[in-house]
N, C-alpha and C. Protein backbone atom coordinates (compact mmCIF):
# COMPACT_ATOMS: atom_id res chain seq x y z
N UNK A 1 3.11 144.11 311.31
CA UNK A 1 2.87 144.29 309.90
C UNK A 1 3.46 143.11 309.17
N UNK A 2 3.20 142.76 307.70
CA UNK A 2 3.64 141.95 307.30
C UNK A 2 4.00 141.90 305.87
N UNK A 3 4.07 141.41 305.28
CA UNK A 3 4.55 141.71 303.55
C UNK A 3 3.19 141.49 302.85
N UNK A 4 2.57 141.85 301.99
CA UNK A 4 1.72 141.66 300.94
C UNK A 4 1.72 140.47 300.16
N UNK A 5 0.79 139.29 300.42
CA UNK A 5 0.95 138.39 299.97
C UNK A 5 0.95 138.21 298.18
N UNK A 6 1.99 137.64 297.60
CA UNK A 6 2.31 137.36 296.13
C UNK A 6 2.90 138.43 295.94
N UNK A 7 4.03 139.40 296.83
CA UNK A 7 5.14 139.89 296.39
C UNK A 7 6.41 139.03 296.25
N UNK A 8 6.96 139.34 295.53
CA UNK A 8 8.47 138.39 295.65
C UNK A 8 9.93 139.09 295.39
N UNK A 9 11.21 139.10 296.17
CA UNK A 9 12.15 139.19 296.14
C UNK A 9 13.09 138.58 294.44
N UNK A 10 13.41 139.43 293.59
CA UNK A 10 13.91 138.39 292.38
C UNK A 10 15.38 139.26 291.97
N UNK A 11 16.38 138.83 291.35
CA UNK A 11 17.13 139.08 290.77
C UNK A 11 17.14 139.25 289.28
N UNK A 12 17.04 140.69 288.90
CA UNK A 12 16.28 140.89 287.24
C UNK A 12 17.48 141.56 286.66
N UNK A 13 18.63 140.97 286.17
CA UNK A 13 19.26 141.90 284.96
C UNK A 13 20.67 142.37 286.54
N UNK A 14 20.64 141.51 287.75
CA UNK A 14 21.94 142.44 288.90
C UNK A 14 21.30 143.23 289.41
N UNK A 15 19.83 143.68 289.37
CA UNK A 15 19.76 144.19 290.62
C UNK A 15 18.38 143.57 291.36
N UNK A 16 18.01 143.53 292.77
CA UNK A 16 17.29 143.34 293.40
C UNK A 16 15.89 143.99 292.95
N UNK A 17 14.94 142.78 292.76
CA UNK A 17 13.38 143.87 293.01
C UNK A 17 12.42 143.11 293.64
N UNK A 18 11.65 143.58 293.71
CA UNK A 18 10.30 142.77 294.47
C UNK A 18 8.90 143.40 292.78
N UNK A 19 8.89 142.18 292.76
CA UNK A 19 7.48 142.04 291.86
C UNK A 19 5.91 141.47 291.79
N UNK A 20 5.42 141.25 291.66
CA UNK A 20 4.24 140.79 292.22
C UNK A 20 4.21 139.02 291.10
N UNK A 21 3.66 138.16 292.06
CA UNK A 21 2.90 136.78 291.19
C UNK A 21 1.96 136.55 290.70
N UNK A 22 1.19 135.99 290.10
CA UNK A 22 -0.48 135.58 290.00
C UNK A 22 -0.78 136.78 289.94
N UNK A 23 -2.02 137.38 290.76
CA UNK A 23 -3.12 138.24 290.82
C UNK A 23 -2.61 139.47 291.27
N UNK A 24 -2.10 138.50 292.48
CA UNK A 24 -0.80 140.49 292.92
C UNK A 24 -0.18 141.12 291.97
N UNK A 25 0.36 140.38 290.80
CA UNK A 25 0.99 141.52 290.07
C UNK A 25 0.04 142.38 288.70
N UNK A 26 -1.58 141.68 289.06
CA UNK A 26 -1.82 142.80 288.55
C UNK A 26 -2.13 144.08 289.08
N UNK A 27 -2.81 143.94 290.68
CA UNK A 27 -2.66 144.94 291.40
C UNK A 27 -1.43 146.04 291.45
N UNK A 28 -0.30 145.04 291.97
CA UNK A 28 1.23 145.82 291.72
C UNK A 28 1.47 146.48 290.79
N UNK A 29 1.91 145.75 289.28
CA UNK A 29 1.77 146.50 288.33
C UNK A 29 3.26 147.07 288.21
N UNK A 30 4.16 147.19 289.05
CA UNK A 30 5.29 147.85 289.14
C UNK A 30 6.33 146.79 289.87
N UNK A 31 7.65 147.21 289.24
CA UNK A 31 8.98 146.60 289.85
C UNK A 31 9.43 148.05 290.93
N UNK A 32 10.15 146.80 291.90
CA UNK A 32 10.52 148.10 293.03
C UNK A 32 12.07 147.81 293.26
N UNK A 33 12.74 148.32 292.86
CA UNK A 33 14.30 147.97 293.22
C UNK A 33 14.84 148.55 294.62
N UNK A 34 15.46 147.32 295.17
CA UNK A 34 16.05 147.27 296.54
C UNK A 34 17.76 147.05 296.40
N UNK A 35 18.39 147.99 297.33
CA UNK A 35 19.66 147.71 297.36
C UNK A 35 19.74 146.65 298.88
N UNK A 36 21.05 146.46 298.69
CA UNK A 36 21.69 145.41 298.96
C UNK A 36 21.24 145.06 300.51
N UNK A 37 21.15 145.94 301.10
CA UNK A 37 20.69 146.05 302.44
C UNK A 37 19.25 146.10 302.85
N UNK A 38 18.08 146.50 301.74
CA UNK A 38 16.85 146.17 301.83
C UNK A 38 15.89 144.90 301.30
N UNK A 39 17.33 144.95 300.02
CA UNK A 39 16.63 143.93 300.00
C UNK A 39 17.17 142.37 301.18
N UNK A 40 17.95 142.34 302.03
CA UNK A 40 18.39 141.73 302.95
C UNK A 40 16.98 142.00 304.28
N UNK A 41 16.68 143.17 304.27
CA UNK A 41 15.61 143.42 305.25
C UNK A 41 14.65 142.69 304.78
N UNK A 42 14.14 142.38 303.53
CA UNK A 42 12.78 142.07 302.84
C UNK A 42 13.24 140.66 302.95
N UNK A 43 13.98 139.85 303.21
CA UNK A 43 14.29 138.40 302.82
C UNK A 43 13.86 138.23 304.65
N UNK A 44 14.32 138.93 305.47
CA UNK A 44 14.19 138.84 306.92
C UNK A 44 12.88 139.15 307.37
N UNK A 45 12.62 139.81 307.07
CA UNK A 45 11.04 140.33 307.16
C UNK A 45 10.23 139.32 306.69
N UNK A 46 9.94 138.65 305.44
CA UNK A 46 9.76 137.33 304.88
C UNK A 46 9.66 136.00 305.92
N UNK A 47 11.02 135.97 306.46
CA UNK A 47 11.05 134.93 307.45
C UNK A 47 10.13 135.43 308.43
N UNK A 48 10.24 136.28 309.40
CA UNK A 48 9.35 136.53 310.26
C UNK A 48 8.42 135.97 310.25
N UNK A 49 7.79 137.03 308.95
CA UNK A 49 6.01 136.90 308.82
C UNK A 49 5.66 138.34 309.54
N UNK A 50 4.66 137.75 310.32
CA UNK A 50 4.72 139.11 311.07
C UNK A 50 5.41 139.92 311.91
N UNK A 51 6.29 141.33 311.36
CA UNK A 51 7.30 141.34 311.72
C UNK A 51 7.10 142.96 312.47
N UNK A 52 7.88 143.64 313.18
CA UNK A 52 7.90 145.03 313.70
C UNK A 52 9.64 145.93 313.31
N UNK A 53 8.84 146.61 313.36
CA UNK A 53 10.44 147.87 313.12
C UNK A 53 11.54 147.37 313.63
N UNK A 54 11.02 146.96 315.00
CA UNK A 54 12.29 146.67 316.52
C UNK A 54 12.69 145.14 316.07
N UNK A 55 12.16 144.53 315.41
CA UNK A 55 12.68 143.20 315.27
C UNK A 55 13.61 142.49 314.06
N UNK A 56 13.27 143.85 313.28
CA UNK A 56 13.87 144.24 312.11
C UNK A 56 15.43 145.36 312.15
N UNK A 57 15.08 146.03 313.46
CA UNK A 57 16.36 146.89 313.24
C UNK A 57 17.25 145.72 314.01
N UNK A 58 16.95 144.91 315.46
CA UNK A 58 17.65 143.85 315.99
C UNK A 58 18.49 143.18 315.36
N UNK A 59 17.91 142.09 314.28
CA UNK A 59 18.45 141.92 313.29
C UNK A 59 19.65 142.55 312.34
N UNK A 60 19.05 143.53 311.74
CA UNK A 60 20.22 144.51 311.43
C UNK A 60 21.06 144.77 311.99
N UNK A 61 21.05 145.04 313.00
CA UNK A 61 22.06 145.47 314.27
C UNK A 61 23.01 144.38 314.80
N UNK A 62 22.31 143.09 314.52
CA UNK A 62 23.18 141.98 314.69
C UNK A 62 23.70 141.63 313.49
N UNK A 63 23.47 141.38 312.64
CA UNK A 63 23.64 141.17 311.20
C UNK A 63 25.04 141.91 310.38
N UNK A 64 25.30 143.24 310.47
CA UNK A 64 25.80 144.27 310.32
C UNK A 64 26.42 144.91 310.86
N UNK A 65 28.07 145.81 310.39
CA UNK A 65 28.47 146.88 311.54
C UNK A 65 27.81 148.08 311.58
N UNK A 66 26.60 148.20 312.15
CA UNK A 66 26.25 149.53 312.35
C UNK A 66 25.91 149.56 314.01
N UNK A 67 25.11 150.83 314.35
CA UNK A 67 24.81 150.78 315.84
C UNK A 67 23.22 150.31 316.11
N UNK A 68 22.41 150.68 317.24
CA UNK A 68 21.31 150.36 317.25
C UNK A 68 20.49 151.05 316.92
N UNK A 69 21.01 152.77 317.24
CA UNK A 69 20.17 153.44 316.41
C UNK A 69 20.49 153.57 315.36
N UNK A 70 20.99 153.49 314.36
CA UNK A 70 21.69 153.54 312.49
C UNK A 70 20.47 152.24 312.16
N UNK A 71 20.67 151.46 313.06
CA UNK A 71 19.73 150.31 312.41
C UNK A 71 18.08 150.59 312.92
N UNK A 72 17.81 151.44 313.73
CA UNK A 72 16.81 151.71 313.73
C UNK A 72 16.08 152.27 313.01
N UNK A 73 16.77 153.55 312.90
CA UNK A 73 16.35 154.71 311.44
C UNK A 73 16.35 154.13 310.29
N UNK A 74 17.31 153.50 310.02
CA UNK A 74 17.29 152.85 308.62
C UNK A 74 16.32 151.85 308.64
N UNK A 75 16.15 151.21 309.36
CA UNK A 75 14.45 150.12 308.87
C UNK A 75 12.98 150.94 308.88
N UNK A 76 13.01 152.20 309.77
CA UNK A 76 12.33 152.94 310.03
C UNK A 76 11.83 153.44 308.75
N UNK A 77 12.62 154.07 308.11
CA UNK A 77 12.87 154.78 306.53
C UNK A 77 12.78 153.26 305.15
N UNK A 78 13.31 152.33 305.43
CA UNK A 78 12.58 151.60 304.53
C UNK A 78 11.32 151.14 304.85
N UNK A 79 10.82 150.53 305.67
CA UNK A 79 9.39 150.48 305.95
C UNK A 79 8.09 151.41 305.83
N UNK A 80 8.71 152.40 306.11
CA UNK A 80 8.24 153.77 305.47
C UNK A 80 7.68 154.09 304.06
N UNK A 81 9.06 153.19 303.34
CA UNK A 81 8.62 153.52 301.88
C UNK A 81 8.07 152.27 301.34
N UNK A 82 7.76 151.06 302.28
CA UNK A 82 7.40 149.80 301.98
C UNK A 82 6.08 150.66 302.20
N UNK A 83 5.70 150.74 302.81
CA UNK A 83 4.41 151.41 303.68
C UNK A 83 4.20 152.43 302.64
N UNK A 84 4.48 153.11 302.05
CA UNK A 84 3.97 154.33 300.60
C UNK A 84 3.68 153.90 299.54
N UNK A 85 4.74 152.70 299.31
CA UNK A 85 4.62 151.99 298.62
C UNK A 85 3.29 151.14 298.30
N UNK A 86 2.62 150.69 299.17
CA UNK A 86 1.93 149.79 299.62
C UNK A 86 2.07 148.02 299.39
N UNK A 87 3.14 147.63 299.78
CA UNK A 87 3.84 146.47 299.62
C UNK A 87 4.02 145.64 301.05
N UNK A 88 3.26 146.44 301.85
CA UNK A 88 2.98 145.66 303.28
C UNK A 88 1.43 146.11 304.07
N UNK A 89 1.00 144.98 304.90
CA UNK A 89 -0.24 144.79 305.12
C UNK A 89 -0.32 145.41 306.47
């Protein structure tokens, strides 16, 4: 999966959001606020490109003190809502 092209990561007012550029944001239409740790997933995910759950919790898991499954579930559950969201392809 991958991110939705002409979303962007921004700092609006201290907190994290992802907004849309150009044409995407008229589709988008909405700000999505990320805490500190998603939006860290969304900057990594970014790099990727095309990226998977498992390569994303890895990361986390290296990145962070948590375990492998804490970092599993938790990318699991934001991607999830990236994915409801519709902010990934």
């Amino acid at each position: 999966m991958r991110q939705k092209k002409g979303l962007v990561l921004r700092d609006v007012c201290g907190e994290k959001v992802i907004i849309g550029e150009g044409l995407e944001a008229v589709d988008f239409g909405r700000l999505m606020c990320l805490n500190d740790t998603a939006a860290w997933l969304w900057e990594k995910a970014s790099e990727i490109g095309d990226f998977s759950v498992e390569e994303l919790a890895e990361a986390l898991f290296e990145e962070f003190e948590v375990t492998k499954e804490q970092a599993l579930q938790d990318v699991k559950d934001i991607v999830a809502k990236w994915e409801e969201t519709g902010i990934l392809e």
